[in-house]
C-alpha atoms as a PDB file:
ATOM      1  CA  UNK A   1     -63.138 -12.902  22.534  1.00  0.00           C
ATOM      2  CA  UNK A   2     -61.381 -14.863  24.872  1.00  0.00           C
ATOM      3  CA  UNK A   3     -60.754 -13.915  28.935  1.00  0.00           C
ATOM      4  CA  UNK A   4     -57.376 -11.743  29.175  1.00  0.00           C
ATOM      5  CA  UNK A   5     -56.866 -11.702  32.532  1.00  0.00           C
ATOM      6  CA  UNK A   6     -53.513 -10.353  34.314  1.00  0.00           C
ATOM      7  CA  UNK A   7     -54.438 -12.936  36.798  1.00  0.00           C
ATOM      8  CA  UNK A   8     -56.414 -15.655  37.109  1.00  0.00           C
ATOM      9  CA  UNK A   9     -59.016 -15.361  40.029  1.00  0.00           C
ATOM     10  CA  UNK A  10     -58.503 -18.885  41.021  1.00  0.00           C
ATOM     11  CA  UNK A  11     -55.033 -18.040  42.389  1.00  0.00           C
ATOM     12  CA  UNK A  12     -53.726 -15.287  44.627  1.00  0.00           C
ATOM     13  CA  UNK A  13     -56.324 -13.013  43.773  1.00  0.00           C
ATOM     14  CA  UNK A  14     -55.885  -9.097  43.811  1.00  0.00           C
ATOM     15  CA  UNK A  15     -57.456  -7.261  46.350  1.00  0.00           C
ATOM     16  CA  UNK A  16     -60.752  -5.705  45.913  1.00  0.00           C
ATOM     17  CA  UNK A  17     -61.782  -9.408  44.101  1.00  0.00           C
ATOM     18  CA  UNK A  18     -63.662 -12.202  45.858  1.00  0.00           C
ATOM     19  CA  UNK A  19     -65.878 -15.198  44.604  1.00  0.00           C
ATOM     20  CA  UNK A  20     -65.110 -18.455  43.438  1.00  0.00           C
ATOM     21  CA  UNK A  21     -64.886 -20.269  40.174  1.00  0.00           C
ATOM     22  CA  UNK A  22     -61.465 -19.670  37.518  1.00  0.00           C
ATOM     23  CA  UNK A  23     -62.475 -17.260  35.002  1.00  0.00           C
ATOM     24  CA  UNK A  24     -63.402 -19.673  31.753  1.00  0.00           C
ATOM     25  CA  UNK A  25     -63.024 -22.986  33.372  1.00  0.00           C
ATOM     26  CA  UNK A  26     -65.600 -21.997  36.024  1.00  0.00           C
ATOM     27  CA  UNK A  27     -67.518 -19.860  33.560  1.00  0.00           C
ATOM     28  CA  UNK A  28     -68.680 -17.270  36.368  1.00  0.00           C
ATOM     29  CA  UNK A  29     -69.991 -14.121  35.593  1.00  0.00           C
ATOM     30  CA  UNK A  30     -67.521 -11.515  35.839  1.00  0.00           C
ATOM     31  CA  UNK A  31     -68.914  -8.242  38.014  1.00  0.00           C
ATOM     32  CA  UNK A  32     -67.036  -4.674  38.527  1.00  0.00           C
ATOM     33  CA  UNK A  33     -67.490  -1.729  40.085  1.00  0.00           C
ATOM     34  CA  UNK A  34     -66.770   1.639  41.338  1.00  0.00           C
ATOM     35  CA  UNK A  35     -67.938   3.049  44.548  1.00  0.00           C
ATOM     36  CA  UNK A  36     -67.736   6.674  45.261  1.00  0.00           C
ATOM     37  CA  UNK A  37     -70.014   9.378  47.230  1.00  0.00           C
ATOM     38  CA  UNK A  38     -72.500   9.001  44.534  1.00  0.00           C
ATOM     39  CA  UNK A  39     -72.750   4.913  44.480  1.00  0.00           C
ATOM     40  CA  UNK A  40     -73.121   4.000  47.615  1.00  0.00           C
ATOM     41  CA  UNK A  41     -76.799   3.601  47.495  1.00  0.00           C
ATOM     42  CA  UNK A  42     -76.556   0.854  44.550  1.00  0.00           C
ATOM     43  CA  UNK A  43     -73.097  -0.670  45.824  1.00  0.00           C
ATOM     44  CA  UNK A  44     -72.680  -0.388  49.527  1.00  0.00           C
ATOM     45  CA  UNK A  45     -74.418  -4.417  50.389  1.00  0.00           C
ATOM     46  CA  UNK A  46     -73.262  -5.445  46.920  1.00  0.00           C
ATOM     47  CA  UNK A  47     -70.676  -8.238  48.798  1.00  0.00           C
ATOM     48  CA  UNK A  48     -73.759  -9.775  50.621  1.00  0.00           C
ATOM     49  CA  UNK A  49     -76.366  -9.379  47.982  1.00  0.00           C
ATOM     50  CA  UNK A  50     -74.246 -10.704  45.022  1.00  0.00           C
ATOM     51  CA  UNK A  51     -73.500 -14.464  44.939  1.00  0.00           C
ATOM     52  CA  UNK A  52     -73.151 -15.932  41.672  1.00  0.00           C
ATOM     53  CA  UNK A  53     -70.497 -13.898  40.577  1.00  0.00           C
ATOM     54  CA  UNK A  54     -67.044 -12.961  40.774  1.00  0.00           C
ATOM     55  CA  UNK A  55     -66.997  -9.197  42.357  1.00  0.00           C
ATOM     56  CA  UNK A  56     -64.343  -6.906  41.542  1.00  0.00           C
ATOM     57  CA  UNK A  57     -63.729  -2.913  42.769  1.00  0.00           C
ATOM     58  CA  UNK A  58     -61.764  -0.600  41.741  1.00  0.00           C
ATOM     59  CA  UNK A  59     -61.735   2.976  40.718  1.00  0.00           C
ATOM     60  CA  UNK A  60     -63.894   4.444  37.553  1.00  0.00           C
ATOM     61  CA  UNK A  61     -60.472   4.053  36.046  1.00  0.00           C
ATOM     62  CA  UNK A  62     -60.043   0.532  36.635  1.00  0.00           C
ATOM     63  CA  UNK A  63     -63.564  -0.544  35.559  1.00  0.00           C
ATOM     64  CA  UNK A  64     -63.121   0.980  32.285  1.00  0.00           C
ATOM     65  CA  UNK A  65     -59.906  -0.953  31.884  1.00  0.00           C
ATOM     66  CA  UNK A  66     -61.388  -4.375  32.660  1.00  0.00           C
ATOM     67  CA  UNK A  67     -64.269  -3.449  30.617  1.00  0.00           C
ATOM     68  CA  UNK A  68     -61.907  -2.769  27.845  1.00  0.00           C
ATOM     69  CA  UNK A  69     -60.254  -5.758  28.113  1.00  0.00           C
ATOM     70  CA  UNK A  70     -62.869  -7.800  28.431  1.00  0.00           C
ATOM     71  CA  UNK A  71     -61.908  -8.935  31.929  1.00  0.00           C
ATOM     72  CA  UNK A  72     -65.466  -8.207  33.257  1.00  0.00           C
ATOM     73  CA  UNK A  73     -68.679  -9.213  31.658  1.00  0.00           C
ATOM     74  CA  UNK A  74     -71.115  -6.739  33.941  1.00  0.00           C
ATOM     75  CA  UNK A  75     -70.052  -3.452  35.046  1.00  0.00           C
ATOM     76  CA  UNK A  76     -71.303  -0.436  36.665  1.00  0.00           C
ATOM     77  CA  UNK A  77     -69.946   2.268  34.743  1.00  0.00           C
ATOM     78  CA  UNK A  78     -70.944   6.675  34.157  1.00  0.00           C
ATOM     79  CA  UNK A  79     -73.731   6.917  31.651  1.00  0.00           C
ATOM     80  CA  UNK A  80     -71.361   8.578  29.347  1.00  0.00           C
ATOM     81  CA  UNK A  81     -68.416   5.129  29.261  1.00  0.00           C
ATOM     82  CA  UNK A  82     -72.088   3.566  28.531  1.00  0.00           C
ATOM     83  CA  UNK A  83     -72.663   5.344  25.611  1.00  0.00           C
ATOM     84  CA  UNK A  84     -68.823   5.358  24.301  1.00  0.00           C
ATOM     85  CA  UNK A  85     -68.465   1.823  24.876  1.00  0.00           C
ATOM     86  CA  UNK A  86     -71.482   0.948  22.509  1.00  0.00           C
ATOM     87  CA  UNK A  87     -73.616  -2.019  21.693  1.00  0.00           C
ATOM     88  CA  UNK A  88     -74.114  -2.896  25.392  1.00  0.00           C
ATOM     89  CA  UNK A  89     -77.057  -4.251  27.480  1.00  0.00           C
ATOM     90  CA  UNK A  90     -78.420  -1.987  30.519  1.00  0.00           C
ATOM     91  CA  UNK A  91     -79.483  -4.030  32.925  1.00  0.00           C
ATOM     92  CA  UNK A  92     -82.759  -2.997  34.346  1.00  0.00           C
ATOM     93  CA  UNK A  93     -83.940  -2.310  37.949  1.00  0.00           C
ATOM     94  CA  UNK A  94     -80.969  -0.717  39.093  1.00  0.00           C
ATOM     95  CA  UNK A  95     -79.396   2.809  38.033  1.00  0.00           C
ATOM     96  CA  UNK A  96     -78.483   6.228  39.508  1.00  0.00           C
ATOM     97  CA  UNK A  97     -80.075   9.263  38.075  1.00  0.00           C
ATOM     98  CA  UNK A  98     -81.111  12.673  39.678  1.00  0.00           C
ATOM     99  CA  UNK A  99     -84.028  14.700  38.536  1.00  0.00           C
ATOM    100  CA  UNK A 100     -84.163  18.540  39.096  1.00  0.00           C
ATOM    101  CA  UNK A 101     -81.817  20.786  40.762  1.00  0.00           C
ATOM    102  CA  UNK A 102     -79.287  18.466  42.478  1.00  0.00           C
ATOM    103  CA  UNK A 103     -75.941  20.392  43.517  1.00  0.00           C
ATOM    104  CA  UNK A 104     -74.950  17.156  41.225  1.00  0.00           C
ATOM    105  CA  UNK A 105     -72.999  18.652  38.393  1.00  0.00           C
ATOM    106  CA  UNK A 106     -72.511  22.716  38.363  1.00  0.00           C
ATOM    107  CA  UNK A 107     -70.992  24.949  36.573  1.00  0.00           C
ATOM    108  CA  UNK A 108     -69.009  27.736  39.151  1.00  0.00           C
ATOM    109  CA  UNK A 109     -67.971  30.876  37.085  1.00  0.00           C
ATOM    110  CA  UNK A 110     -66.102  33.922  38.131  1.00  0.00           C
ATOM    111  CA  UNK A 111     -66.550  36.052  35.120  1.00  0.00           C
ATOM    112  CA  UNK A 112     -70.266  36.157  33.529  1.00  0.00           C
ATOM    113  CA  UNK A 113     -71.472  33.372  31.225  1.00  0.00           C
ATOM    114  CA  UNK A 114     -70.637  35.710  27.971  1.00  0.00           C
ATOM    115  CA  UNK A 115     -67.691  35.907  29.298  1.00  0.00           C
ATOM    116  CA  UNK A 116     -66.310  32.264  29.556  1.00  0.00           C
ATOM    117  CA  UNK A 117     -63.592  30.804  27.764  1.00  0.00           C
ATOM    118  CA  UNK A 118     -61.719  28.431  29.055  1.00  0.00           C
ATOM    119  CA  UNK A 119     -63.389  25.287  32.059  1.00  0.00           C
ATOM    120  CA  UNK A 120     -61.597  23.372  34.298  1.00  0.00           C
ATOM    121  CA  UNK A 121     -63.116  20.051  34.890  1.00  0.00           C
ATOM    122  CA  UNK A 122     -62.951  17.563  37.724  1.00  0.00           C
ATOM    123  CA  UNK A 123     -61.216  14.950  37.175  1.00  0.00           C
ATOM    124  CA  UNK A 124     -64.282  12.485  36.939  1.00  0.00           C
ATOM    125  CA  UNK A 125     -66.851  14.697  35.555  1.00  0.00           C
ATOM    126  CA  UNK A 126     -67.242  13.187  32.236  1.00  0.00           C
ATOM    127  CA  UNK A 127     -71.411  12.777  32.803  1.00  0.00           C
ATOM    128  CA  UNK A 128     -71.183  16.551  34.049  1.00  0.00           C
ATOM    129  CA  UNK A 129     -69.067  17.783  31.234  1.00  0.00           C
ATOM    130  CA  UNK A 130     -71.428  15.737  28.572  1.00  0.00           C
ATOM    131  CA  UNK A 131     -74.151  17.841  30.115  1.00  0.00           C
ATOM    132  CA  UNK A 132     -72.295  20.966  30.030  1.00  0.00           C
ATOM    133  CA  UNK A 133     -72.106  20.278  26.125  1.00  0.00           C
ATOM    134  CA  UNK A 134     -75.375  19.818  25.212  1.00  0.00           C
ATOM    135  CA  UNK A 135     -76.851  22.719  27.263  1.00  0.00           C
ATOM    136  CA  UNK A 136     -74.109  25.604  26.949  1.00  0.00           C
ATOM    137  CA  UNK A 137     -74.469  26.090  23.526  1.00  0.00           C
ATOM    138  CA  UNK A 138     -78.292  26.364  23.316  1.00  0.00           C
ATOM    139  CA  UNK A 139     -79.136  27.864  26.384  1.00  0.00           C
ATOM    140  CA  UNK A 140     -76.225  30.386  26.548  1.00  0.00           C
ATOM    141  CA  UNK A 141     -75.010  30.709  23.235  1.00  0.00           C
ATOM    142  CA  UNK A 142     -71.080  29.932  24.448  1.00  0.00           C
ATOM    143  CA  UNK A 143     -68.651  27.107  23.363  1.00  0.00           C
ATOM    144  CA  UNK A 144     -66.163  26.940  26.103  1.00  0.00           C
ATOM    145  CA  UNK A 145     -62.662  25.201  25.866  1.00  0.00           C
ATOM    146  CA  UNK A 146     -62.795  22.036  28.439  1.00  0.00           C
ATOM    147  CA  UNK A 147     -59.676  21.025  30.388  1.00  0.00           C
ATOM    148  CA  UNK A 148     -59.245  17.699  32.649  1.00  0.00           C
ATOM    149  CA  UNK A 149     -58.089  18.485  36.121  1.00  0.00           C
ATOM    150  CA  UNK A 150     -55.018  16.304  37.183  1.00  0.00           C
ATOM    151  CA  UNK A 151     -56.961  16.614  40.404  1.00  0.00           C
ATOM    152  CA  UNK A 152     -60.319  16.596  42.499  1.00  0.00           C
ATOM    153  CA  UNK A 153     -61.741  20.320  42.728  1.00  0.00           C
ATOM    154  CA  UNK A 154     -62.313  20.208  46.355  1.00  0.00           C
ATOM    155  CA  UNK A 155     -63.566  23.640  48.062  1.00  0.00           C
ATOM    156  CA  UNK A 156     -59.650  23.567  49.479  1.00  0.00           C
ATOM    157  CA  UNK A 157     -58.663  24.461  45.637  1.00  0.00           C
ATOM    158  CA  UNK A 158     -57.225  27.886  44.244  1.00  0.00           C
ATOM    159  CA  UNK A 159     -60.203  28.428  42.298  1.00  0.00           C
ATOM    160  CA  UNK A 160     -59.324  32.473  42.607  1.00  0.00           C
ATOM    161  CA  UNK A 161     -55.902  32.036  41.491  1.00  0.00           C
ATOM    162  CA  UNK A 162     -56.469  29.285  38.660  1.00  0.00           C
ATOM    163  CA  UNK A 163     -56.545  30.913  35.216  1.00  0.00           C
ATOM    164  CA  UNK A 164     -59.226  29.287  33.971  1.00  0.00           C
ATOM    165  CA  UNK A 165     -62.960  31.498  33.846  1.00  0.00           C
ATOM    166  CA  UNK A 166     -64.728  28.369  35.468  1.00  0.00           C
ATOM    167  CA  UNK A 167     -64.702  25.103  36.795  1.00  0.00           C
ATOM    168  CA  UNK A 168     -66.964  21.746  35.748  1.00  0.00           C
ATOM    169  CA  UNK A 169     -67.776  20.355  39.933  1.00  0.00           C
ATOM    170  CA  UNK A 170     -69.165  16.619  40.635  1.00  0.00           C
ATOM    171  CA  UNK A 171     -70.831  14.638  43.185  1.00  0.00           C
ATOM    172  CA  UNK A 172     -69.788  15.316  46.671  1.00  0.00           C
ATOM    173  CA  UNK A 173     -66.929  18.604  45.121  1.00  0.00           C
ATOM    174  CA  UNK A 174     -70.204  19.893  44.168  1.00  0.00           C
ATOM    175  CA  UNK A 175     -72.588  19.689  47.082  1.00  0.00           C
ATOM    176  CA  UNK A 176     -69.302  20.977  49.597  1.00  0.00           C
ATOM    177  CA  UNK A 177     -68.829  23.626  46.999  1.00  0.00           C
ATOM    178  CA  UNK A 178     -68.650  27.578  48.494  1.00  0.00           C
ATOM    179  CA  UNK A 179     -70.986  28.957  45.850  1.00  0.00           C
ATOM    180  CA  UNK A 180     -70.295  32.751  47.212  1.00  0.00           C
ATOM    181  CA  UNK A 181     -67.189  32.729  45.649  1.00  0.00           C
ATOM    182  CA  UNK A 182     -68.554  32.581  41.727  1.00  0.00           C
ATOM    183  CA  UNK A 183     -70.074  35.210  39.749  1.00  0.00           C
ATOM    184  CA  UNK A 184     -72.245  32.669  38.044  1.00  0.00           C
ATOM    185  CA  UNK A 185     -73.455  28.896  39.060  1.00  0.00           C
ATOM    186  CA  UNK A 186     -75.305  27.409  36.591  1.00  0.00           C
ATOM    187  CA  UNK A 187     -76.690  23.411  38.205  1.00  0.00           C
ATOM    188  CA  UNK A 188     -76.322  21.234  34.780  1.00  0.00           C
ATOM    189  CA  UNK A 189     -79.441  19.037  35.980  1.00  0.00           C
ATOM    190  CA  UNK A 190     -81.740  21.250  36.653  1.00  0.00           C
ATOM    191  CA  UNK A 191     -81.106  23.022  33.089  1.00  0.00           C
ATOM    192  CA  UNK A 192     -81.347  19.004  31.718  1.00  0.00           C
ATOM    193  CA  UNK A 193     -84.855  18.522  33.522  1.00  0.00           C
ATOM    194  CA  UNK A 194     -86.395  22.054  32.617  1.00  0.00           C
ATOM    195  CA  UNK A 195     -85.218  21.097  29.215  1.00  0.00           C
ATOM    196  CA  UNK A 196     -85.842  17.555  28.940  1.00  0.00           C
ATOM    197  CA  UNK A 197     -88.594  17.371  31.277  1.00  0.00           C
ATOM    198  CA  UNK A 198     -86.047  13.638  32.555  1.00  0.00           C
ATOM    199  CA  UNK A 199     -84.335  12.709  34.935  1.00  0.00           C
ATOM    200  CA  UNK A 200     -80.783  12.803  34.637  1.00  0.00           C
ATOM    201  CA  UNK A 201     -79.259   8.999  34.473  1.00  0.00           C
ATOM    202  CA  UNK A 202     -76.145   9.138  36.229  1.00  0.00           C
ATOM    203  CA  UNK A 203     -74.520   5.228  36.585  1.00  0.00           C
ATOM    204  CA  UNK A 204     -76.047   2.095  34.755  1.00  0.00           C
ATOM    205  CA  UNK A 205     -75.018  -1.583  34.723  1.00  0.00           C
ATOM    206  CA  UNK A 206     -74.134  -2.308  31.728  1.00  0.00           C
ATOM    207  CA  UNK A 207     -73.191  -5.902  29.735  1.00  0.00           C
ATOM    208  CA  UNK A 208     -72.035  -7.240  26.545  1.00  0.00           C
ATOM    209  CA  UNK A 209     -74.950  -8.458  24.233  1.00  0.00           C
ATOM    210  CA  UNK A 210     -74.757 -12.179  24.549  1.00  0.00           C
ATOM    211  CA  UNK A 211     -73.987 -12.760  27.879  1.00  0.00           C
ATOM    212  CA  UNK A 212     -76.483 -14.819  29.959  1.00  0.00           C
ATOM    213  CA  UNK A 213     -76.005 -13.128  33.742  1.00  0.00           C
ATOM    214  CA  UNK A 214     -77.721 -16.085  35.036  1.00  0.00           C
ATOM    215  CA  UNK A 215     -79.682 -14.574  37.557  1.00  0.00           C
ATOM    216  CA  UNK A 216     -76.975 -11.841  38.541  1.00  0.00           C
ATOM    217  CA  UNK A 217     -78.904  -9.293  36.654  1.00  0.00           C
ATOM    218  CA  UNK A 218     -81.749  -9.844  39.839  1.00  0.00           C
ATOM    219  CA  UNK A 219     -78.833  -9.856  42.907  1.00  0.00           C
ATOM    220  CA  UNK A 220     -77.555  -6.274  41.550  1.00  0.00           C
ATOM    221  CA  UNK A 221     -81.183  -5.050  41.185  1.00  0.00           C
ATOM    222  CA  UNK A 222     -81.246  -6.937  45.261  1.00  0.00           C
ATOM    223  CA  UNK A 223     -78.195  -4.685  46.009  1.00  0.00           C
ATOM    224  CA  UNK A 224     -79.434  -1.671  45.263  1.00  0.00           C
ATOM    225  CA  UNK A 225     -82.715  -2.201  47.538  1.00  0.00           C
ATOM    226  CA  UNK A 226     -80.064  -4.113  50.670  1.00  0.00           C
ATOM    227  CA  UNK A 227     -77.925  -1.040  50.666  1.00  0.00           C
ATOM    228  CA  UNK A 228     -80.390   1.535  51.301  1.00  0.00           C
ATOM    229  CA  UNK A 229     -81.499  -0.560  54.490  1.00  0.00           C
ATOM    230  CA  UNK A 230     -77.800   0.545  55.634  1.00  0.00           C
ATOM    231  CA  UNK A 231     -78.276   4.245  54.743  1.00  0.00           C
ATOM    232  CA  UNK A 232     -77.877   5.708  58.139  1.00  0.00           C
ATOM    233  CA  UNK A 233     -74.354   3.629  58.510  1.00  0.00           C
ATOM    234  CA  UNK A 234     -73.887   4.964  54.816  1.00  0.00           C
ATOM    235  CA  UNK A 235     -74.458   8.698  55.893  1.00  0.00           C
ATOM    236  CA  UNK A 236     -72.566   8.257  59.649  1.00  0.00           C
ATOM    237  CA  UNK A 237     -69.323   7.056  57.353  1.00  0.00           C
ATOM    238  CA  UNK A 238     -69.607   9.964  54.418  1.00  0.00           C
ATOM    239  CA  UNK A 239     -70.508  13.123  57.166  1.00  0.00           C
ATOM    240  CA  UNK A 240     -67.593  11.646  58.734  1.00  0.00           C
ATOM    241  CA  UNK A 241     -65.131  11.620  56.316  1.00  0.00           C
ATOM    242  CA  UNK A 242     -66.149  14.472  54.221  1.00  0.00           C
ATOM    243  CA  UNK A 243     -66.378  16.397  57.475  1.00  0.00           C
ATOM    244  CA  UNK A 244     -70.176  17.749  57.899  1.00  0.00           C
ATOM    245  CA  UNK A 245     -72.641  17.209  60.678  1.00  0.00           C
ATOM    246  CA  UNK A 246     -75.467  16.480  59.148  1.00  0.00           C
ATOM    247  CA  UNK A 247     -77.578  16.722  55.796  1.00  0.00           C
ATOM    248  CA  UNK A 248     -76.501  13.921  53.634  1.00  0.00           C
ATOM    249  CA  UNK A 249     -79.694  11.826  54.320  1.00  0.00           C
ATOM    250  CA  UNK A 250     -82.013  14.199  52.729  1.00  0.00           C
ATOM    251  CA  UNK A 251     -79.188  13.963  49.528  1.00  0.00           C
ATOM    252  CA  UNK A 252     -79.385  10.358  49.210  1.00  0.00           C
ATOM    253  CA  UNK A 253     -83.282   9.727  50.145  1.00  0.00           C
ATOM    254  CA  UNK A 254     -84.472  12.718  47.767  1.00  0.00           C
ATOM    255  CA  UNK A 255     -81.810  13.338  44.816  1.00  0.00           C
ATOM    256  CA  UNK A 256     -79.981  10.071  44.183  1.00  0.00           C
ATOM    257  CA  UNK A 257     -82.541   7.456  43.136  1.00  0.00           C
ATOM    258  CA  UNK A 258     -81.916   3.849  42.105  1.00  0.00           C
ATOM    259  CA  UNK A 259     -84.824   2.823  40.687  1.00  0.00           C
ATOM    260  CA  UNK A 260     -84.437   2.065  36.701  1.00  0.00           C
ATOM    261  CA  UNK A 261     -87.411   1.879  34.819  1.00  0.00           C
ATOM    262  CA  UNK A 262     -89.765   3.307  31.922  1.00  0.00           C
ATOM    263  CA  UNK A 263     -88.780   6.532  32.748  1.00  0.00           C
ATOM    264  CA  UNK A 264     -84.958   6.078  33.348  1.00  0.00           C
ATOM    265  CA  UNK A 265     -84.870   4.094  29.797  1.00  0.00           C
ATOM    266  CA  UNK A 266     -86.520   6.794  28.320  1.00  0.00           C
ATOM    267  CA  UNK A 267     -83.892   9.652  29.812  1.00  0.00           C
ATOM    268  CA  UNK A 268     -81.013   7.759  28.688  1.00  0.00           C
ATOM    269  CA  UNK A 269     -82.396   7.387  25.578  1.00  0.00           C
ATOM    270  CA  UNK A 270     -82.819  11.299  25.553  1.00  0.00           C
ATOM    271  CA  UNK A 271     -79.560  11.886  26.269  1.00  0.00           C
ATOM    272  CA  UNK A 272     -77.943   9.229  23.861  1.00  0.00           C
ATOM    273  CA  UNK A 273     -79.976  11.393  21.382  1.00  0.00           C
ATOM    274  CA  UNK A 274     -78.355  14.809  22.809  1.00  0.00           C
ATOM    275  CA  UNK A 275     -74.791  13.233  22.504  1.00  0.00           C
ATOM    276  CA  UNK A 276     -75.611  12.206  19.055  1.00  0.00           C
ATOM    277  CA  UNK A 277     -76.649  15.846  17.899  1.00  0.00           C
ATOM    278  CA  UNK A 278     -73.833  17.300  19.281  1.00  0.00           C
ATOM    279  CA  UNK A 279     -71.494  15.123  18.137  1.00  0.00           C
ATOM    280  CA  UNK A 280     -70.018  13.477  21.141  1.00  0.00           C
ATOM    281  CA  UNK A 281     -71.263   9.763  20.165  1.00  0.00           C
ATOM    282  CA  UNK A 282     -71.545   8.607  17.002  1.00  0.00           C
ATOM    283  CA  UNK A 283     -75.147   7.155  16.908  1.00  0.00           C
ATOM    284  CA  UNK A 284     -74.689   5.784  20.240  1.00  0.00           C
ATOM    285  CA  UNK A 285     -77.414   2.513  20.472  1.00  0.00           C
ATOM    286  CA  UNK A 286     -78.152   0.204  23.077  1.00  0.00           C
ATOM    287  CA  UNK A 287     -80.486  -2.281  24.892  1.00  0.00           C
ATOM    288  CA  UNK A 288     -82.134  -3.625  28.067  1.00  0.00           C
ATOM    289  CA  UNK A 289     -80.556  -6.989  29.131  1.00  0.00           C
ATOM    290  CA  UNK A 290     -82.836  -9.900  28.433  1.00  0.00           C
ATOM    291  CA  UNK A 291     -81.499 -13.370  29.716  1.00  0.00           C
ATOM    292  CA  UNK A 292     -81.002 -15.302  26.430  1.00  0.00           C
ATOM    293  CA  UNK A 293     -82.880 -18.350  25.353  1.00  0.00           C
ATOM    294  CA  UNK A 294     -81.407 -21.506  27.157  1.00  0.00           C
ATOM    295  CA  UNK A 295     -79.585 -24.391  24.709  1.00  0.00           C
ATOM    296  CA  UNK A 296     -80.531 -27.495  26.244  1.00  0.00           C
ATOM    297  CA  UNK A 297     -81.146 -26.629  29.340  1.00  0.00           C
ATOM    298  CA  UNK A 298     -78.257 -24.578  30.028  1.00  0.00           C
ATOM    299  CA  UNK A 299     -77.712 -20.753  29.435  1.00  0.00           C
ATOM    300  CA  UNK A 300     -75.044 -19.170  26.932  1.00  0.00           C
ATOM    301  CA  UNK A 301     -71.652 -19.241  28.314  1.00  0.00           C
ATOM    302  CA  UNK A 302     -69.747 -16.636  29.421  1.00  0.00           C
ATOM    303  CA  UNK A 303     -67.376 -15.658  27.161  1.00  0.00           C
END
């Protein structure tokens, strides 16, 4: 399908987009992403590491909208838009998963698990609600009614005067989260791992079968490895902002990783299985990105 864009890179570009070349004429690879708490690890150097394409941020939102509309060829998007997206390319090397206990994804209850009805979710937590699921009905035997927050579930929320039983908590809403004031927390990625024995696969770059990335499949992959040499600046700017003195080192050297290999195909494999059995993809399929076979000398172009 042909490039859609609202506006053409080549000319007063919007912000958040840098790189040269004009969409089809240039035939640049198109890049997008989100960064967030969780991200910064695989997207914090991406500006100096990536070279050879046209880089565009925006929100979770937004990428799914370019993605959509086939404004981007290369994306990094949740695990779960992965899946729902279908018949897309991972691009190896570079992902975001957590294995074990993580204060990732939780479940915060104030009534007991028998007990729950209705969940509240945050208003990105579409990996953590996924999760929630697959596990709830085999491990606790309840079906819960989800609900999309209009808004983050920071610890600042009315969590005592909401009228829902419990709440679905991401990321950073998560690891901030005052755990005294729940009956019940149940941590979705530990119950994955004891299950699963995996790692839970958070973010992957994804592409559309066909493209040729042209070597940009390598500079992500050189990202991820260029931002963690800024870690400390990474962890001075989120303590700051989120408003803690210390701790978020430990959470980015020893529960976010960024490697993607064997192990993290394998997991999201798994969990393209779980979604399948459970109804929330239908036969969701995919592949790792291979560059494809050069005509004449040249790779496919983008299209």
């Amino acid at each position: 399908m042909a490039f859609r864009s609202r506006k053409d890179d080549s000319t007063d570009a919007p912000s958040g987009t840098r790189g040269g070349g004009s969409g089809r004429a240039g035939h640049r690879v198109r890049l997008g992403y989100f960064e967030d708490f969780t991200t910064k690890t695989l997207t914090y150097a991406i500006d100096k590491s990536v070279k050879m394409a046209t880089v565009r941020r925006g929100s979770v939102d937004d990428v799914r909208e370019w993605f959509q509309l086939e404004e981007i060829d290369v994306a990094l998007l949740p695990a779960w838009d992965f899946m729902k997206v279908g018949r897309l390319s991972m691009v190896p090397g570079s992902c975001l998963s957590v294995v074990g206990p993580s204060n990732m994804f939780l479940l915060c209850s104030k009534v007991l698990p028998t007990e729950i009805r209705g969940v509240l979710a945050d208003h990105e937590s579409y990996g953590g609600r996924s999760l929630a699921e697959i596990l709830l009905p085999s491990q606790t035997g309840i079906h819960p009614e989800f609900t999309r927050s209009s808004e983050p579930l920071t610890p600042e929320f009315d969590f005592e005067g909401s009228e829902y039983d419990a709440f679905l908590l991401t990321a950073e809403n998560a690891l901030l989260a005052d755990k005294s004031r729940f009956t019940w927390v149940y941590d979705l990625g530990g119950a994955w791992h004891s299950t699963t024995n995996a790692p839970f696969v958070m973010h992957v770059w994804g592409c559309r079968r066909g493209i040729d990335l042209r070597g940009v499949e390598k500079e992500i992959v050189d990202a991820a490895r260029a931002s963690m040499t800024f870690l400390a600046e990474v962890v001075g700017k989120e303590q700051e902002r989120l408003g803690i003195a210390s701790g978020l080192d430990l959470v980015y050297q020893k529960l976010l990783k960024t490697d993607c290999g064997p192990t993290e195909i394998a997991a999201l494999r798994r969990y393209a299985q779980e979604l399948a059995k459970v109804r929330l993809c239908r036969n969701p399929q995919f592949q790792t990105y291979r560059p494809p076979a050069a005509v004449g000398g040249a790779g496919f172009a983008v299209r």
